[in-house]
C-alpha atoms as a PDB file:
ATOM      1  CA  UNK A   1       0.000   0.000   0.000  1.00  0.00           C
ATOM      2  CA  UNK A   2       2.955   2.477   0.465  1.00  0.00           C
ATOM      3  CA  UNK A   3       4.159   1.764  -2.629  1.00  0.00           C
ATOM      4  CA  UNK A   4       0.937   2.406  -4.064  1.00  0.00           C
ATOM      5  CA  UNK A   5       1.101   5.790  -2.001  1.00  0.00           C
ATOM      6  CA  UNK A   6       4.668   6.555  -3.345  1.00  0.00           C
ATOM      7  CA  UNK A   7       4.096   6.015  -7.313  1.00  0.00           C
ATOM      8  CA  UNK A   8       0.829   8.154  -6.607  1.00  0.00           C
ATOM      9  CA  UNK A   9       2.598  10.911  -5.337  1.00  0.00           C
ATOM     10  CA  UNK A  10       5.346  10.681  -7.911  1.00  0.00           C
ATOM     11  CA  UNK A  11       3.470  10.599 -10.606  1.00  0.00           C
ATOM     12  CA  UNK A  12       0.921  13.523  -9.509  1.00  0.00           C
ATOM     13  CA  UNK A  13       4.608  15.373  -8.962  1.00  0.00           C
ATOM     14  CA  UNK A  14       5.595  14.817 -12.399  1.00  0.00           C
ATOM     15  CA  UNK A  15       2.241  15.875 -13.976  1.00  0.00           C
ATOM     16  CA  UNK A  16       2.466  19.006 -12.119  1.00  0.00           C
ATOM     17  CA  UNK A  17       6.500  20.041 -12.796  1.00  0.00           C
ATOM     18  CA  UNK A  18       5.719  19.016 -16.583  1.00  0.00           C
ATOM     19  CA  UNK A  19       5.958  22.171 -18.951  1.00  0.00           C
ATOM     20  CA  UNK A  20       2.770  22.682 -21.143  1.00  0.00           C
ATOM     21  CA  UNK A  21       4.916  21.396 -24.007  1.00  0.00           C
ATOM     22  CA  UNK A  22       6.197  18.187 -22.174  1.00  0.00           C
ATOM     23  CA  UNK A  23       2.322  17.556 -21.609  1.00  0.00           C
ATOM     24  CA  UNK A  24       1.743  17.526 -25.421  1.00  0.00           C
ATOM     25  CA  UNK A  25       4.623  16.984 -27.011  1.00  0.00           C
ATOM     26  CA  UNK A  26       6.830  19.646 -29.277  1.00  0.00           C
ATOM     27  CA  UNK A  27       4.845  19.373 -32.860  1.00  0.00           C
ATOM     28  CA  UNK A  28       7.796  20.053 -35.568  1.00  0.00           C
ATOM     29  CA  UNK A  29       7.945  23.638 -37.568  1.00  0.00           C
ATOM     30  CA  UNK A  30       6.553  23.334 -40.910  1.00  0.00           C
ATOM     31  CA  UNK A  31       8.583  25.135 -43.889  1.00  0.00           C
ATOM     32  CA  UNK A  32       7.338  28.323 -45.286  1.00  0.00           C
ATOM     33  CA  UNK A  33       8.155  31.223 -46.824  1.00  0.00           C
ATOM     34  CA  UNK A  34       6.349  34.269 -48.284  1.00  0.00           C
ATOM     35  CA  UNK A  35       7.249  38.107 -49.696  1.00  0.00           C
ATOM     36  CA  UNK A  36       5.658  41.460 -50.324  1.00  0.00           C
ATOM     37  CA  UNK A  37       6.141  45.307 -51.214  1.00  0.00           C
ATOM     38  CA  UNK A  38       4.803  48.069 -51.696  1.00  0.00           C
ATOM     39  CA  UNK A  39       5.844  50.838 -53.622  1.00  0.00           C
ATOM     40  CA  UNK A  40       3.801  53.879 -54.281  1.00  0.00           C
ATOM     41  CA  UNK A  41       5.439  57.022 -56.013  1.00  0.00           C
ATOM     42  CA  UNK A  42       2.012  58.970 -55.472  1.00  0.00           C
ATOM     43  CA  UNK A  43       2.308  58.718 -51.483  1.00  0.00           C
ATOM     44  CA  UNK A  44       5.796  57.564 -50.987  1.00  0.00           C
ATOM     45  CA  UNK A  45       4.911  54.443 -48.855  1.00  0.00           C
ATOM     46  CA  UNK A  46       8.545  51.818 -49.981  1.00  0.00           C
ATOM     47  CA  UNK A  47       8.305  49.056 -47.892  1.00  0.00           C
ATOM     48  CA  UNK A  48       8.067  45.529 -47.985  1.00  0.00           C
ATOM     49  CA  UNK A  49       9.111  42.223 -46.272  1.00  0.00           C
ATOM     50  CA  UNK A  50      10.208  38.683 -46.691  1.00  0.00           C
ATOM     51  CA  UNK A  51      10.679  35.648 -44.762  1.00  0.00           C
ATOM     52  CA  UNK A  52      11.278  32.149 -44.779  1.00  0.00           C
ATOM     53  CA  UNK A  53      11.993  29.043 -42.352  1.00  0.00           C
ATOM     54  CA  UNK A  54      13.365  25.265 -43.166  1.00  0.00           C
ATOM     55  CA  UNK A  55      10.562  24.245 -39.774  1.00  0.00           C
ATOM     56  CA  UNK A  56      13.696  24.930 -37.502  1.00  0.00           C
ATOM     57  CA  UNK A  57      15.224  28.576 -37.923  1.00  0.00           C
ATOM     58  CA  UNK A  58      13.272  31.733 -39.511  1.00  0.00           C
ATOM     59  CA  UNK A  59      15.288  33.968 -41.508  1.00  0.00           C
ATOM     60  CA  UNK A  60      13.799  37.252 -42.968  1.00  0.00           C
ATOM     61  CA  UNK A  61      14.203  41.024 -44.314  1.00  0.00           C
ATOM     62  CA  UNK A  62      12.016  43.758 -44.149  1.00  0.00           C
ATOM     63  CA  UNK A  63      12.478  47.556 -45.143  1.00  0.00           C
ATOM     64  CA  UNK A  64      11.119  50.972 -45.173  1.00  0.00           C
ATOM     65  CA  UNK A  65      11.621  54.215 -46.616  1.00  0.00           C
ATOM     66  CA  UNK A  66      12.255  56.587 -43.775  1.00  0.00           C
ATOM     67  CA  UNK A  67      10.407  60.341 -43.680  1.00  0.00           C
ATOM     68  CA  UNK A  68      13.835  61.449 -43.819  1.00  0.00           C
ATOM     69  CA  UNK A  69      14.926  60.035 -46.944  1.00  0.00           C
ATOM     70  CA  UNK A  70      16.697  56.696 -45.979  1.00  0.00           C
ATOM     71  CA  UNK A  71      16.166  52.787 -46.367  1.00  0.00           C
ATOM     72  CA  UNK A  72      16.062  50.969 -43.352  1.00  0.00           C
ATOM     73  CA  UNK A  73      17.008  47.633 -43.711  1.00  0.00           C
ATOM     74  CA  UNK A  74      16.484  44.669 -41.365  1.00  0.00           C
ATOM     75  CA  UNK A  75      18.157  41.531 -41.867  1.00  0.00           C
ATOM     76  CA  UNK A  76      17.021  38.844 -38.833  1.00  0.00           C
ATOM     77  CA  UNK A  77      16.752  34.976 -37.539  1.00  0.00           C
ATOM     78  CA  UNK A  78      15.205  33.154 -34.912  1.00  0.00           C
ATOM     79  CA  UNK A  79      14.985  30.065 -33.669  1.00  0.00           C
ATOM     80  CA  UNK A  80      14.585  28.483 -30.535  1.00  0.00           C
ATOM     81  CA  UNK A  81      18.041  28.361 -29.135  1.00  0.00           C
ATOM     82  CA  UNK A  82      19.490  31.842 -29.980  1.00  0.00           C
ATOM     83  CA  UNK A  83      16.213  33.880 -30.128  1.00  0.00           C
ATOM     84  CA  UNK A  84      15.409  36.809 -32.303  1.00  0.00           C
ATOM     85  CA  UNK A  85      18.757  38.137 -33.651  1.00  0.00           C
ATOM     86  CA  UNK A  86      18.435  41.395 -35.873  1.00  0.00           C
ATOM     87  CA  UNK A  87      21.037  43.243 -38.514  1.00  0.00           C
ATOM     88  CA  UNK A  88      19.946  46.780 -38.785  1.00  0.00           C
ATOM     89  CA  UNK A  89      21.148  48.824 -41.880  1.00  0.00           C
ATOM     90  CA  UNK A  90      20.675  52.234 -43.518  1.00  0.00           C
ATOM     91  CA  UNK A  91      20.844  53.226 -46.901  1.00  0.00           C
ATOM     92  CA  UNK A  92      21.066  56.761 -48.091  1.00  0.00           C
ATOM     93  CA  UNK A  93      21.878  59.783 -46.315  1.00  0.00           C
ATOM     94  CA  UNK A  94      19.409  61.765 -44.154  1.00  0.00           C
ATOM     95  CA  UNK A  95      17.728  64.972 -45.315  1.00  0.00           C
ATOM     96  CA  UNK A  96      15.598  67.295 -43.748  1.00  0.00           C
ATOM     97  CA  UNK A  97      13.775  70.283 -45.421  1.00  0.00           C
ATOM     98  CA  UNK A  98      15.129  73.639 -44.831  1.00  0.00           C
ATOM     99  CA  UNK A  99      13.339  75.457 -41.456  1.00  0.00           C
ATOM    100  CA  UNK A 100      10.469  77.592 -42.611  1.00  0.00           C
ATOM    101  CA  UNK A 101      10.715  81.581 -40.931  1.00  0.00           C
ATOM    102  CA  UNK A 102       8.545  82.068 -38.061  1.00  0.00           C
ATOM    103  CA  UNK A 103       5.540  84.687 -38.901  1.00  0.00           C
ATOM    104  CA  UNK A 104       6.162  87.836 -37.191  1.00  0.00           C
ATOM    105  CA  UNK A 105       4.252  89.009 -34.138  1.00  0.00           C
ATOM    106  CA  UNK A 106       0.506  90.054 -34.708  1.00  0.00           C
ATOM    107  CA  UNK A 107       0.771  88.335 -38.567  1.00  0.00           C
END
């Protein structure tokens, strides 16, 4: 009867200690991979983003065109064991539009 006791407890112990994913098992990734952009001379939006992943690591780029005039560029992976790991980039060289005079007092 104490045995009975003792594999009771243990195995109420392991249920509870389990992680959610022990409980169920770790499915596999699946391979994917998809794209897009976007770019519209009439507004200005550039952007656009791809991405793709063997089931194991996701590697992807995305990019936008900045109010300021540059490309920003963003070169990443992730996977399980190092996390999200980002390259950041800029293309282009900033400009800003000249400073408009103040109005004058009373205008």
């Amino acid at each position: 009867m104490a045995a009975l006791k003792l594999a009771v407890a243990v195995a109420l112990f392991m249920v509870v200690a389990a992680k959610p994913s022990d409980l169920y098992g770790k499915e596999p990734g699946m391979p994917y991979d998809f794209a897009y952009a976007v770019k519209d001379d009439y507004t200005g939006n550039d952007f656009g983003h791809s991405e793709s992943s063997d089931g194991n690591v996701v590697t992807g780029e995305y990019f936008v065109l900045l109010p300021d005039g540059r490309r920003q560029i963003v070169t990443y992976s992730a996977d399980h064991d190092t996390g999200y790991v980002a390259d950041v980039k800029y293309e282009g060289e900033a400009q800003y539009p000249a400073p408009s005079p103040a109005p004058a007092y009373g205008q």
